[in-house]
PDB file of N, CA and C in Angstrom:
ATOM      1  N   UNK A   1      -7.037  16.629 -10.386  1.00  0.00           N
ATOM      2  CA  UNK A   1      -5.706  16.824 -10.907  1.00  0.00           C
ATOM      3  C   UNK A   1      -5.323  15.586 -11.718  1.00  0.00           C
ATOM      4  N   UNK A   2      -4.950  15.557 -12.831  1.00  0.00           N
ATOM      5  CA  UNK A   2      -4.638  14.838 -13.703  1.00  0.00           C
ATOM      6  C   UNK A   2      -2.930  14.238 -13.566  1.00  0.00           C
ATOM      7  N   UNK A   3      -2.558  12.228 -13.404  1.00  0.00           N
ATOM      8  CA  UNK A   3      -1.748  11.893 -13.014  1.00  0.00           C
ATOM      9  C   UNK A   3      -1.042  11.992 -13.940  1.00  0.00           C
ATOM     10  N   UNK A   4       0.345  12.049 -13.641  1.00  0.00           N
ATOM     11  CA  UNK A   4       2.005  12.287 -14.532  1.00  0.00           C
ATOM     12  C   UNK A   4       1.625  10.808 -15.755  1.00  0.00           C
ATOM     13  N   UNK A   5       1.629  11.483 -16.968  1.00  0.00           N
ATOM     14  CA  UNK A   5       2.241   9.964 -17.712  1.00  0.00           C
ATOM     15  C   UNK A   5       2.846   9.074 -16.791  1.00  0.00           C
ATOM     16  N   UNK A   6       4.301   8.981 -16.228  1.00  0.00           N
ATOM     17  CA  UNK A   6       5.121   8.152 -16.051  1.00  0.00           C
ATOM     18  C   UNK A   6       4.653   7.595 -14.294  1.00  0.00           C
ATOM     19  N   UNK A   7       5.004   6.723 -14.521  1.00  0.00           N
ATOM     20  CA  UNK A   7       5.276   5.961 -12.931  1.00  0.00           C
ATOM     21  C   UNK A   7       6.569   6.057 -12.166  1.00  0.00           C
ATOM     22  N   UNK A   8       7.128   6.816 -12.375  1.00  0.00           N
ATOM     23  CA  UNK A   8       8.751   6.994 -11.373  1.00  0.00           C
ATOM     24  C   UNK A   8       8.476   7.798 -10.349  1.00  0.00           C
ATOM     25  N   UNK A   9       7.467   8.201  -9.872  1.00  0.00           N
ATOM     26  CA  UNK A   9       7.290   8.242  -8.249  1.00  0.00           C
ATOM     27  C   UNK A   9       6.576   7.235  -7.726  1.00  0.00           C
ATOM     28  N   UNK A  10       6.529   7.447  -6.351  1.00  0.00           N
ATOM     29  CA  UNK A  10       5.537   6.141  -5.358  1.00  0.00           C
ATOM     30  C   UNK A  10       4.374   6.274  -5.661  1.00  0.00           C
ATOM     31  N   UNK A  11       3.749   7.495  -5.642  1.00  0.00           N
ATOM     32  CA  UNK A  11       2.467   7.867  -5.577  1.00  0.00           C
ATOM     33  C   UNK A  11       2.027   7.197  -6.796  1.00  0.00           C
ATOM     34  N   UNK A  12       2.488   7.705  -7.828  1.00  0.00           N
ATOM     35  CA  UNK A  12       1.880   7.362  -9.467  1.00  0.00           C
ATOM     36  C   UNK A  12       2.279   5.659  -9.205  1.00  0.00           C
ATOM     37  N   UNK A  13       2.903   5.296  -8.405  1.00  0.00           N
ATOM     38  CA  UNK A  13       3.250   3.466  -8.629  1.00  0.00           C
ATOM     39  C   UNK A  13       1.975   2.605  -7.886  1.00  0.00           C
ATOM     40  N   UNK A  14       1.903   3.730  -6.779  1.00  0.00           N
ATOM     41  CA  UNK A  14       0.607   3.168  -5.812  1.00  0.00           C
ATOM     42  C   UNK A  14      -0.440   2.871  -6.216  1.00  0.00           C
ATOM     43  N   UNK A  15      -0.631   3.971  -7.567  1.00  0.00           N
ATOM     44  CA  UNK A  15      -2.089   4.709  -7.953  1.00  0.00           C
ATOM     45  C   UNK A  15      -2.849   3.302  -8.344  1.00  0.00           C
ATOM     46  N   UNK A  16      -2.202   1.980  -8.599  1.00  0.00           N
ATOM     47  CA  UNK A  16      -2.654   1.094  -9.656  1.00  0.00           C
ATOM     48  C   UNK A  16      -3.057   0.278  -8.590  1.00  0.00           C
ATOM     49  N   UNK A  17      -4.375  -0.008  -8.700  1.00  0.00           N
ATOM     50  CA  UNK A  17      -4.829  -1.189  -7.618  1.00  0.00           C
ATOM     51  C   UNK A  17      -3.845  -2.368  -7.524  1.00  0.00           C
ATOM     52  N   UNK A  18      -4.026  -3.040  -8.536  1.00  0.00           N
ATOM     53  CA  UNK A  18      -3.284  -4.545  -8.760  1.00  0.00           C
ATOM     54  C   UNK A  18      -1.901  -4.334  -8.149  1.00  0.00           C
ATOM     55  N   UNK A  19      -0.545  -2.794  -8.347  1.00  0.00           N
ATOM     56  CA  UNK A  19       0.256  -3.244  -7.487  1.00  0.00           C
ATOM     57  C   UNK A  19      -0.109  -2.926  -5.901  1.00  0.00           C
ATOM     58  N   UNK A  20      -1.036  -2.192  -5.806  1.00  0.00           N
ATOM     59  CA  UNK A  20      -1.170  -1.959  -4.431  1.00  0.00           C
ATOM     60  C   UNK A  20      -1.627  -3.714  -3.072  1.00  0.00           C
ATOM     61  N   UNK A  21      -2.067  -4.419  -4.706  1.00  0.00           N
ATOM     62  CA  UNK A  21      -2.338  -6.252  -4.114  1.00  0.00           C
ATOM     63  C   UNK A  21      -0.863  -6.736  -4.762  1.00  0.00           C
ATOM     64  N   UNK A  22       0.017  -6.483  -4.760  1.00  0.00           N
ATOM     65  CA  UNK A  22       1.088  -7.503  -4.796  1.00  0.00           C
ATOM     66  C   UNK A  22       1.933  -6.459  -3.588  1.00  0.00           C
ATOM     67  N   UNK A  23       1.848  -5.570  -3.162  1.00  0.00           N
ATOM     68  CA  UNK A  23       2.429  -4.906  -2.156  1.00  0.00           C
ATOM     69  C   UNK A  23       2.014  -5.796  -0.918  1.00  0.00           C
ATOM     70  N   UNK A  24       0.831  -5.374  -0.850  1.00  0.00           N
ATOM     71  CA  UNK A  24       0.181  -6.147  -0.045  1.00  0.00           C
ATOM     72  C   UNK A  24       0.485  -7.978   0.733  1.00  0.00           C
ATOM     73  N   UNK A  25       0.619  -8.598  -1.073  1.00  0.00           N
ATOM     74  CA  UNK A  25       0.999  -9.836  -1.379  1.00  0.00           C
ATOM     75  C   UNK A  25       2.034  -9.988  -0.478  1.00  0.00           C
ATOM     76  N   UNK A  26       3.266  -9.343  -0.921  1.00  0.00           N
ATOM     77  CA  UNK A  26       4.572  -9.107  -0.512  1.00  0.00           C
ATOM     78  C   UNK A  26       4.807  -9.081   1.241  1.00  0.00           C
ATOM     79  N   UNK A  27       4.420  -7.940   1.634  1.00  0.00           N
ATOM     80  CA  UNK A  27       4.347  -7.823   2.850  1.00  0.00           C
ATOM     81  C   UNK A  27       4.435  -8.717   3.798  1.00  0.00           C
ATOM     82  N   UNK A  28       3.910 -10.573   3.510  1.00  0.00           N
ATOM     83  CA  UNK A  28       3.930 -11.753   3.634  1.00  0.00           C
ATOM     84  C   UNK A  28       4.913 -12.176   3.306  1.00  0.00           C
ATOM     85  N   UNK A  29       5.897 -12.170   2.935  1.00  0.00           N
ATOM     86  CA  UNK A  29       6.964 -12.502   2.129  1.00  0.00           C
ATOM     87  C   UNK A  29       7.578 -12.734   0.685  1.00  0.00           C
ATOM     88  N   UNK A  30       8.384 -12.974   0.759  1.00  0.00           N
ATOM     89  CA  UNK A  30       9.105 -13.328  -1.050  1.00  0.00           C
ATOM     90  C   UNK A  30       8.425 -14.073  -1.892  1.00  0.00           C
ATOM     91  N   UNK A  31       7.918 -13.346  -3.439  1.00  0.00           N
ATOM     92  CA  UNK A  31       7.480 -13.884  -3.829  1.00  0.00           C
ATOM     93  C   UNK A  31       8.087 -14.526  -5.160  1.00  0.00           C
ATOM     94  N   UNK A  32       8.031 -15.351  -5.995  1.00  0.00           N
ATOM     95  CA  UNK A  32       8.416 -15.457  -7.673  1.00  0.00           C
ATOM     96  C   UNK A  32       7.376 -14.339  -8.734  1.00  0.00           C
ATOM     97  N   UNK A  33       7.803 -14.173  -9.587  1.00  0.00           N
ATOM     98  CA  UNK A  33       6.507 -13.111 -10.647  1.00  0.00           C
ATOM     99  C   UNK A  33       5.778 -14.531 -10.828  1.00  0.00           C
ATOM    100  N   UNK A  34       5.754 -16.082 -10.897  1.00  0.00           N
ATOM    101  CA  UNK A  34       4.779 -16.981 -11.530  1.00  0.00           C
ATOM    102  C   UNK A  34       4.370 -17.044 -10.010  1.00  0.00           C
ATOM    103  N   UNK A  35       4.365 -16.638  -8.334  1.00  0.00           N
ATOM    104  CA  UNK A  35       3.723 -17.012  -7.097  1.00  0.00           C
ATOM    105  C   UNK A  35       2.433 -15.695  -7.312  1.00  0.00           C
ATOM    106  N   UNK A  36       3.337 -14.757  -8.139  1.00  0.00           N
ATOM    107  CA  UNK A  36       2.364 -13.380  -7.589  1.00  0.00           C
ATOM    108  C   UNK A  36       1.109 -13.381  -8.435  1.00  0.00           C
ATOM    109  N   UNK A  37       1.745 -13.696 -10.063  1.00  0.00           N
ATOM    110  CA  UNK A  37       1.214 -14.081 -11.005  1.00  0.00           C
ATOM    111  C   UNK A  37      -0.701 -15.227 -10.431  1.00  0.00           C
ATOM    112  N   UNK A  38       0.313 -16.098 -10.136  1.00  0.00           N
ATOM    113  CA  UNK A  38      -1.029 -17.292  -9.229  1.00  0.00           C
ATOM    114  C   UNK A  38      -1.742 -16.818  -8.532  1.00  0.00           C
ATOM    115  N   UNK A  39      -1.132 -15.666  -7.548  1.00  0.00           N
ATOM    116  CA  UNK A  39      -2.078 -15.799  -6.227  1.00  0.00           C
ATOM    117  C   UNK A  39      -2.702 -14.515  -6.548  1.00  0.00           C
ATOM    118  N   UNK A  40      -2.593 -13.703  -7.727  1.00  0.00           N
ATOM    119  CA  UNK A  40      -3.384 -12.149  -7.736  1.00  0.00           C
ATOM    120  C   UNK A  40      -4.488 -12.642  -8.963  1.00  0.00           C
ATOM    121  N   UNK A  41      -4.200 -13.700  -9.325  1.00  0.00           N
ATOM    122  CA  UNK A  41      -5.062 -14.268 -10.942  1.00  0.00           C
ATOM    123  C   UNK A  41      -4.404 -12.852 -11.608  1.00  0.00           C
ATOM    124  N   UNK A  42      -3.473 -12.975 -12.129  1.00  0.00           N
ATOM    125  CA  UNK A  42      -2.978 -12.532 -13.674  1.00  0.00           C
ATOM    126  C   UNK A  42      -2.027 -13.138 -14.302  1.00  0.00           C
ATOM    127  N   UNK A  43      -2.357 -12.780 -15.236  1.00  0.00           N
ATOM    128  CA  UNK A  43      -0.847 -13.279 -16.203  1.00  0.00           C
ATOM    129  C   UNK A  43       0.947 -12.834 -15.669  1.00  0.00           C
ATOM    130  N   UNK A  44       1.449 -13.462 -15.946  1.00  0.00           N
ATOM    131  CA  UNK A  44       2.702 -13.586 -15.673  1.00  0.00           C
ATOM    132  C   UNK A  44       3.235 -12.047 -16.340  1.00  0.00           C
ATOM    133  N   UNK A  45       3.482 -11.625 -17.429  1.00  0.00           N
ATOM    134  CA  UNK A  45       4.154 -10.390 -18.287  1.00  0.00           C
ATOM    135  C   UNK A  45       3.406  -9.647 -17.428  1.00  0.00           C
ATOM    136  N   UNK A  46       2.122  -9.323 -17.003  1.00  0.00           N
ATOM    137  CA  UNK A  46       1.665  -8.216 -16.642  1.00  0.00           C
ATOM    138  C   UNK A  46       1.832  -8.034 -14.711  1.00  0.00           C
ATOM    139  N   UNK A  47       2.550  -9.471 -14.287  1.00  0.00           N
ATOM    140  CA  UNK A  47       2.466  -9.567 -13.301  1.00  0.00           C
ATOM    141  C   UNK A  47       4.347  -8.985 -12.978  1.00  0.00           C
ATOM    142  N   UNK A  48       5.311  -8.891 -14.257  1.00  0.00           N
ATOM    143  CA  UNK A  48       6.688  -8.952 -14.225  1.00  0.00           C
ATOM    144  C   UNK A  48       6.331  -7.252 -14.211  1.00  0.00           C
ATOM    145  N   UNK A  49       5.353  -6.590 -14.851  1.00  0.00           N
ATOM    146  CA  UNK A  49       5.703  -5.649 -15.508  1.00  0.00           C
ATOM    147  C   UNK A  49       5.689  -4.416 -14.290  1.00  0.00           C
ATOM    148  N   UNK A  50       4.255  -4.899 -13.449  1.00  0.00           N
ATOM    149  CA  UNK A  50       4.225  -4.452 -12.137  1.00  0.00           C
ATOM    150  C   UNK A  50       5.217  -4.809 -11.172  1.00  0.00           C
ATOM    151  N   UNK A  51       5.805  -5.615 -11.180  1.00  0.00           N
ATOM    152  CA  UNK A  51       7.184  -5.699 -10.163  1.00  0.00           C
ATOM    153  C   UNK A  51       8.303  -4.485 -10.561  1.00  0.00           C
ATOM    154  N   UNK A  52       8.320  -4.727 -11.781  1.00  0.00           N
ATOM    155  CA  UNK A  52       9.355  -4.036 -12.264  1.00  0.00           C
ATOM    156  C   UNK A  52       9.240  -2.236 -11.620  1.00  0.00           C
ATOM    157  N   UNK A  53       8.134  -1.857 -12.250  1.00  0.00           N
ATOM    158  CA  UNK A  53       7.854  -0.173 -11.778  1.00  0.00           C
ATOM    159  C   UNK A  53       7.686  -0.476 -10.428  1.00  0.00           C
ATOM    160  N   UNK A  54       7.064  -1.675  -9.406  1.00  0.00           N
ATOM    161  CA  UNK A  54       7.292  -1.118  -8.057  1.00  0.00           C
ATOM    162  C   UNK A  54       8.724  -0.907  -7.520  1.00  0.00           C
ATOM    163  N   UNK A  55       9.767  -1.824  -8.043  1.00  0.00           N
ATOM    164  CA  UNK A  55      11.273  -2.371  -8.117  1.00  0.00           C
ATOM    165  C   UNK A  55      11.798  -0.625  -8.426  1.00  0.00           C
ATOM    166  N   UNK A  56      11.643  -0.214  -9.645  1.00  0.00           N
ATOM    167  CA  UNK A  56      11.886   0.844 -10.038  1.00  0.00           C
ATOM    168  C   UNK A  56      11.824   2.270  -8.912  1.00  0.00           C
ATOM    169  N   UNK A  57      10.600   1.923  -8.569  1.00  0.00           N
ATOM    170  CA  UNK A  57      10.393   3.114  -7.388  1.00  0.00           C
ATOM    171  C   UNK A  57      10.923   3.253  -5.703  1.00  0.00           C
ATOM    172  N   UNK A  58      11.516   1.891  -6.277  1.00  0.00           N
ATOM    173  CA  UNK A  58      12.365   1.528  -4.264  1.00  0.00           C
ATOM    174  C   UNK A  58      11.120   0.847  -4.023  1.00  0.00           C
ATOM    175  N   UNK A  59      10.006   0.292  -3.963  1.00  0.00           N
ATOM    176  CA  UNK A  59       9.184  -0.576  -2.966  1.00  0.00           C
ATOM    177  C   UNK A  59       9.038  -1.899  -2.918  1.00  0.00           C
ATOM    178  N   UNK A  60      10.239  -2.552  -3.975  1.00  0.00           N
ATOM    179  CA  UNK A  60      10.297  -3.922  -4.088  1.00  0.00           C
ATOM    180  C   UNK A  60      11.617  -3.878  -4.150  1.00  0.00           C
ATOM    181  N   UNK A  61      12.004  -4.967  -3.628  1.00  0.00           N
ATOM    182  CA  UNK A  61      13.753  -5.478  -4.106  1.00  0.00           C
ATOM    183  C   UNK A  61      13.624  -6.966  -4.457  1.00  0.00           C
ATOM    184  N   UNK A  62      14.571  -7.415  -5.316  1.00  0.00           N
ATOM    185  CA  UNK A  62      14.671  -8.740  -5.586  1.00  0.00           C
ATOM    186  C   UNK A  62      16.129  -9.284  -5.853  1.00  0.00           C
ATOM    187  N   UNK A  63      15.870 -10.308  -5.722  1.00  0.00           N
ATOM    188  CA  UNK A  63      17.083 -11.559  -5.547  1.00  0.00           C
ATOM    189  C   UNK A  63      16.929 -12.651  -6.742  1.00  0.00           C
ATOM    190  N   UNK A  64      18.060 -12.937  -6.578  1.00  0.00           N
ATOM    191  CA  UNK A  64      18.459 -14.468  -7.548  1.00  0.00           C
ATOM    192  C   UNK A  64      18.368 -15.301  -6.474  1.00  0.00           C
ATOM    193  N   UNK A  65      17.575 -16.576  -6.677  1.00  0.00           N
ATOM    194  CA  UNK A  65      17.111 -17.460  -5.606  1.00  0.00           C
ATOM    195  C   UNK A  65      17.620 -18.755  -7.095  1.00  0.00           C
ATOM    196  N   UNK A  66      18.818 -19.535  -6.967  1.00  0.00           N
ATOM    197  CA  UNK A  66      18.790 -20.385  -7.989  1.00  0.00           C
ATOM    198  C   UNK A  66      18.117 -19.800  -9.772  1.00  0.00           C
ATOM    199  N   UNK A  67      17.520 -20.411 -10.038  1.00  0.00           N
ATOM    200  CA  UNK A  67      17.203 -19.818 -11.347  1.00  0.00           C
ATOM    201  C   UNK A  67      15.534 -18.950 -11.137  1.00  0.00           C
ATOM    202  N   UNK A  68      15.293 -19.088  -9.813  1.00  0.00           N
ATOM    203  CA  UNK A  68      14.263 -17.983  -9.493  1.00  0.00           C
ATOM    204  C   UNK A  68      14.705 -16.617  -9.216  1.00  0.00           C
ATOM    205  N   UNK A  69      13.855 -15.516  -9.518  1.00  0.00           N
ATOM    206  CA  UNK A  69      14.355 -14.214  -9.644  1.00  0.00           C
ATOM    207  C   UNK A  69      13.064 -13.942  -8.045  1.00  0.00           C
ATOM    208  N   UNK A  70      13.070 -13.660  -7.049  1.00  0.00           N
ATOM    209  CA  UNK A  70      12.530 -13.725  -5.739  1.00  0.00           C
ATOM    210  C   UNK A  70      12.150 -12.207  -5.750  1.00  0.00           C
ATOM    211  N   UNK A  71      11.153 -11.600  -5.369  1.00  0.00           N
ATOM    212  CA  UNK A  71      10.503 -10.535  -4.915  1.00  0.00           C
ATOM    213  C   UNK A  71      10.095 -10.281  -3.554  1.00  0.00           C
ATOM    214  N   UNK A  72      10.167  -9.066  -2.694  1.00  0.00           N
ATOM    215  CA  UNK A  72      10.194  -9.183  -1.560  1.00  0.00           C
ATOM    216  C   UNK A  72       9.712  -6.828  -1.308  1.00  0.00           C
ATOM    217  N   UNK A  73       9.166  -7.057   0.164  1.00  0.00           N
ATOM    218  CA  UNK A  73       8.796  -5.372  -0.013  1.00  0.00           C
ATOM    219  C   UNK A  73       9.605  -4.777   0.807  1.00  0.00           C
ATOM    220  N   UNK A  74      10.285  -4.035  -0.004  1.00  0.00           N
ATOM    221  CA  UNK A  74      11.174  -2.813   0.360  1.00  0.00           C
ATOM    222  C   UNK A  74      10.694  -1.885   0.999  1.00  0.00           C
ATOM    223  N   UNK A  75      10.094  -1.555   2.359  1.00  0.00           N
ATOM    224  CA  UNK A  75       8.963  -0.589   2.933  1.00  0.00           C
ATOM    225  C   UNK A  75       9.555   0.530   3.059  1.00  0.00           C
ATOM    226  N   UNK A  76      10.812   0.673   3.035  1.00  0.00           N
ATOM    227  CA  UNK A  76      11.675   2.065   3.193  1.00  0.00           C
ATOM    228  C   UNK A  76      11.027   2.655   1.795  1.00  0.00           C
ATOM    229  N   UNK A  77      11.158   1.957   1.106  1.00  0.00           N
ATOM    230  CA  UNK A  77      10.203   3.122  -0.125  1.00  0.00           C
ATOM    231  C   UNK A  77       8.910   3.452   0.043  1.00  0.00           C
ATOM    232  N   UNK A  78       8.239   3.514   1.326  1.00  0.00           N
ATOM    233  CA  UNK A  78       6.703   3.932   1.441  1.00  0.00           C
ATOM    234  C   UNK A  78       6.862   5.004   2.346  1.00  0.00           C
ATOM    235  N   UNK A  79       8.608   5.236   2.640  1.00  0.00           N
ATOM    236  CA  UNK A  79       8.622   6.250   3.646  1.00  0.00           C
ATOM    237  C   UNK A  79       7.454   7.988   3.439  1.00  0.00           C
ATOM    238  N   UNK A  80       8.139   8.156   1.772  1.00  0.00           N
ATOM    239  CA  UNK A  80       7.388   9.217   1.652  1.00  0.00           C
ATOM    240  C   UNK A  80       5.729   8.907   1.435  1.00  0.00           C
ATOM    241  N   UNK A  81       5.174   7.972   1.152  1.00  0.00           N
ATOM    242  CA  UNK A  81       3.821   7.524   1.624  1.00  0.00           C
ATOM    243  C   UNK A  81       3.566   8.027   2.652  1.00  0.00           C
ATOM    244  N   UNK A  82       4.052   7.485   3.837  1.00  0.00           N
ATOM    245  CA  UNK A  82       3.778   7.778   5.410  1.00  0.00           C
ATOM    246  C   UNK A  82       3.977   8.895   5.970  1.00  0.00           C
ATOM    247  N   UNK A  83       5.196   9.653   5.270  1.00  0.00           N
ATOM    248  CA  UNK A  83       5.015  10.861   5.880  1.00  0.00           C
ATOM    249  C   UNK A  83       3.659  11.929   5.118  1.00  0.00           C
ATOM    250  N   UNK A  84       3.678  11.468   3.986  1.00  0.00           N
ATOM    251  CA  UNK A  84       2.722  12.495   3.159  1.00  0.00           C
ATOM    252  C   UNK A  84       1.554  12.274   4.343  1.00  0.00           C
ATOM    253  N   UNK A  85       0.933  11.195   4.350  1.00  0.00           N
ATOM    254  CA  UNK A  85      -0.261  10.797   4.710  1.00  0.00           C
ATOM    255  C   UNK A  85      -0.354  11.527   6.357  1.00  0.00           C
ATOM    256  N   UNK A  86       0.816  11.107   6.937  1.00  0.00           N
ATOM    257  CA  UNK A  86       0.918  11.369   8.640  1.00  0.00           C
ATOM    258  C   UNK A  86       0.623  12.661   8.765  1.00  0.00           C
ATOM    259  N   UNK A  87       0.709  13.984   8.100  1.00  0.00           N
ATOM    260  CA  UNK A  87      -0.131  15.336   7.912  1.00  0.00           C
ATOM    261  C   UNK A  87      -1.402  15.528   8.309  1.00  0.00           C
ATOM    262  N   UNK A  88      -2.263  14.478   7.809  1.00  0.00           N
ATOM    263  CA  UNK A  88      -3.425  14.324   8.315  1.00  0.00           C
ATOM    264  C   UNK A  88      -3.518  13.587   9.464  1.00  0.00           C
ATOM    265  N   UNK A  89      -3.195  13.397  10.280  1.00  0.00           N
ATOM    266  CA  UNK A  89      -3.570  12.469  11.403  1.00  0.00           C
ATOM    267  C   UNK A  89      -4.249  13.234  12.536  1.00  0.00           C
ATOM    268  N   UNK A  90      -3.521  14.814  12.465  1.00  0.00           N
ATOM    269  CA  UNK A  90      -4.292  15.826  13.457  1.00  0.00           C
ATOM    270  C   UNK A  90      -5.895  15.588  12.875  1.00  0.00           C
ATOM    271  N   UNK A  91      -6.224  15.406  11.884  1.00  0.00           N
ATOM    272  CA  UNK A  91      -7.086  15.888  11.592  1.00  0.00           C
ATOM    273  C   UNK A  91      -8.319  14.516  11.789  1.00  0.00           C
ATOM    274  N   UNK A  92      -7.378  13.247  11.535  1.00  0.00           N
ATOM    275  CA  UNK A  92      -8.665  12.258  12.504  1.00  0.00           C
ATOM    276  C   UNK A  92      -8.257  12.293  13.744  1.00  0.00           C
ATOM    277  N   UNK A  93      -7.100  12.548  14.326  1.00  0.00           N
ATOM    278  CA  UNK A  93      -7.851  12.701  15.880  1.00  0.00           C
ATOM    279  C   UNK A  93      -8.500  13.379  16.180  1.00  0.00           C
ATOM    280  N   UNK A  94      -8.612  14.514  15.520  1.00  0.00           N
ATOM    281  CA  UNK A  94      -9.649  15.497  15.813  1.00  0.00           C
ATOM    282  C   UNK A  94     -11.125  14.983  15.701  1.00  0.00           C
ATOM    283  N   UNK A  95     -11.325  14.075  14.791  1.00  0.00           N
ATOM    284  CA  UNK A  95     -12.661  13.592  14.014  1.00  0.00           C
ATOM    285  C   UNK A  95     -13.124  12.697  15.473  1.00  0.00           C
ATOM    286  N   UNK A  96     -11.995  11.524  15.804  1.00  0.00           N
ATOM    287  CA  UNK A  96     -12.346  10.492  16.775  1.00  0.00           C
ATOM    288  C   UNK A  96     -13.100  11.378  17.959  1.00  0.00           C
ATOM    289  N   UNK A  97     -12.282  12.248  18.143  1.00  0.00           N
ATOM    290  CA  UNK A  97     -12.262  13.133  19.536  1.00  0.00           C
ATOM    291  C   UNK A  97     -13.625  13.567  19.542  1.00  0.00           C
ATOM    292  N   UNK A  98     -14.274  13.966  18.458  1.00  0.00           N
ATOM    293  CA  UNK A  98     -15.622  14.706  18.246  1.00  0.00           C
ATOM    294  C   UNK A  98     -16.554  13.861  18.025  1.00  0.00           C
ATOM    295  N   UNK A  99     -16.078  12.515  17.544  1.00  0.00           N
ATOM    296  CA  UNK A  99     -17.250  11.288  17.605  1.00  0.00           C
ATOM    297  C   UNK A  99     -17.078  10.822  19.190  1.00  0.00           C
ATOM    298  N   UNK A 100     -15.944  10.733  20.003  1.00  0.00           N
ATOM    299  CA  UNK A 100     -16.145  10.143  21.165  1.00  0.00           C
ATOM    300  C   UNK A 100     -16.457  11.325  22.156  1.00  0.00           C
ATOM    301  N   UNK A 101     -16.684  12.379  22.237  1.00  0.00           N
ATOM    302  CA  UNK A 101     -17.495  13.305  22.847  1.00  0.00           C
ATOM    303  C   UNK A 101     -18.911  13.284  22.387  1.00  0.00           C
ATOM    304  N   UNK A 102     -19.474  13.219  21.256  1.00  0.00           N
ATOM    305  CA  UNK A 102     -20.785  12.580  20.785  1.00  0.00           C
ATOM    306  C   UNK A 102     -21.359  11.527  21.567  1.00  0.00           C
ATOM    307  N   UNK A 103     -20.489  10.112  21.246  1.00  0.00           N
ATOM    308  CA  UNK A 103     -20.699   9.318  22.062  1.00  0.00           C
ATOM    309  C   UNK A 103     -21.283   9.159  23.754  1.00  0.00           C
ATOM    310  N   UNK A 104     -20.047  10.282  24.100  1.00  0.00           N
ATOM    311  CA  UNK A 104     -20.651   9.883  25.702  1.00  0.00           C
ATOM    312  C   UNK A 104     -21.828  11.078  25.881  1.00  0.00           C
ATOM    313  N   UNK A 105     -22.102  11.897  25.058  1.00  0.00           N
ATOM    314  CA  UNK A 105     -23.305  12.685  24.994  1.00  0.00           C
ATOM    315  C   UNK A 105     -24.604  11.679  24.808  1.00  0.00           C
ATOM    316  N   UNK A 106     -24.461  11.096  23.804  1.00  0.00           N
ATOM    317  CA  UNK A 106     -25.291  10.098  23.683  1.00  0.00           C
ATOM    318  C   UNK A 106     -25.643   9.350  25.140  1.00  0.00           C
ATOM    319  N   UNK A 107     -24.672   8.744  25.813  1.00  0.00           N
ATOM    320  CA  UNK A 107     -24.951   7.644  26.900  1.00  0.00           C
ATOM    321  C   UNK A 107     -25.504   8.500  27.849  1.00  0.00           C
ATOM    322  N   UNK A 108     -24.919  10.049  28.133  1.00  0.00           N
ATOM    323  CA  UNK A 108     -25.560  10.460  29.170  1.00  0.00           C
ATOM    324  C   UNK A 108     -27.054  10.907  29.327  1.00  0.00           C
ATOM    325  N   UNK A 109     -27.249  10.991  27.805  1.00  0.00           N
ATOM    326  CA  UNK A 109     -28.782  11.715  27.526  1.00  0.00           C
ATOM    327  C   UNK A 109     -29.433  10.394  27.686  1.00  0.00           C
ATOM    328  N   UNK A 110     -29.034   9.418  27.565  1.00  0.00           N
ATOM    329  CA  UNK A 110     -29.941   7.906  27.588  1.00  0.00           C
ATOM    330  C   UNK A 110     -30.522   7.610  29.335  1.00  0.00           C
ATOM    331  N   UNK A 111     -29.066   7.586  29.684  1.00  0.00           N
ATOM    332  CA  UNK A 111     -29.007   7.150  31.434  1.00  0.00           C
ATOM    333  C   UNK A 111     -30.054   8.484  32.208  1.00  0.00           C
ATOM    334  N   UNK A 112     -30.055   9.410  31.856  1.00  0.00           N
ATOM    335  CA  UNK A 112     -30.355  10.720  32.075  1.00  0.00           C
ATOM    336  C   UNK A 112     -32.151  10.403  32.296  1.00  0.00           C
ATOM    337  N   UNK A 113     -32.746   9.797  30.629  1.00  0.00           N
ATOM    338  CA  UNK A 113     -34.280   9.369  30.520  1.00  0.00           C
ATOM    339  C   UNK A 113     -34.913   8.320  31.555  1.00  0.00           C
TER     340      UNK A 113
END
């Protein structure tokens, strides 16, 4: 399935590795665009530009910190992340459940020899 031009949902904001590492970044705390800029190795414009669309989508908020503009992660915007994703969860417990019945199949056929 082919993604929307635009980035004004989460999903299409997620889709981009690099913000999915300043999310990440974040999660640690407040950052400046020249901290995120440093610590992801990119340039600064491309490092503002990704704040901005995560900012845009609810998953960043920021502050005036003196003449610093401060970045920080808004996780209430990953709500619909988590619920999308939490759909599947029947479906690895199901997986675990069938590897850890494997498992003790395994030990008993061993102890068994």
């Amino acid at each position: 399935m082919a993604r929307a031009a635009t980035t004004s949902d989460v999903f299409n904001a997620i889709a981009e590795p690099q913000r999915r590492e300043i999310l990440v970044l974040l999660r640690a705390g407040e950052r400046s665009v020249t901290e995120v800029a440093q610590e992801l190795e990119m340039t600064q414009p491309g490092a503002s530009k990704h704040l901005r669309v995560l900012r845009e989508v609810g998953l960043v908020r920021d502050r005036k910190a003196g003449k610093q503009r401060l970045y920080g992660l808004d996780a209430g915007g990953l709500r619909s992340v988590h619920e999308w994703t939490g759909g599947f969860e029947q479906f690895w417990n199901e997986s675990f459940d069938r590897l850890d019945a494997y498992v003790q199949d395994l030990k008993q056929t061993r102890k068994a020899e």
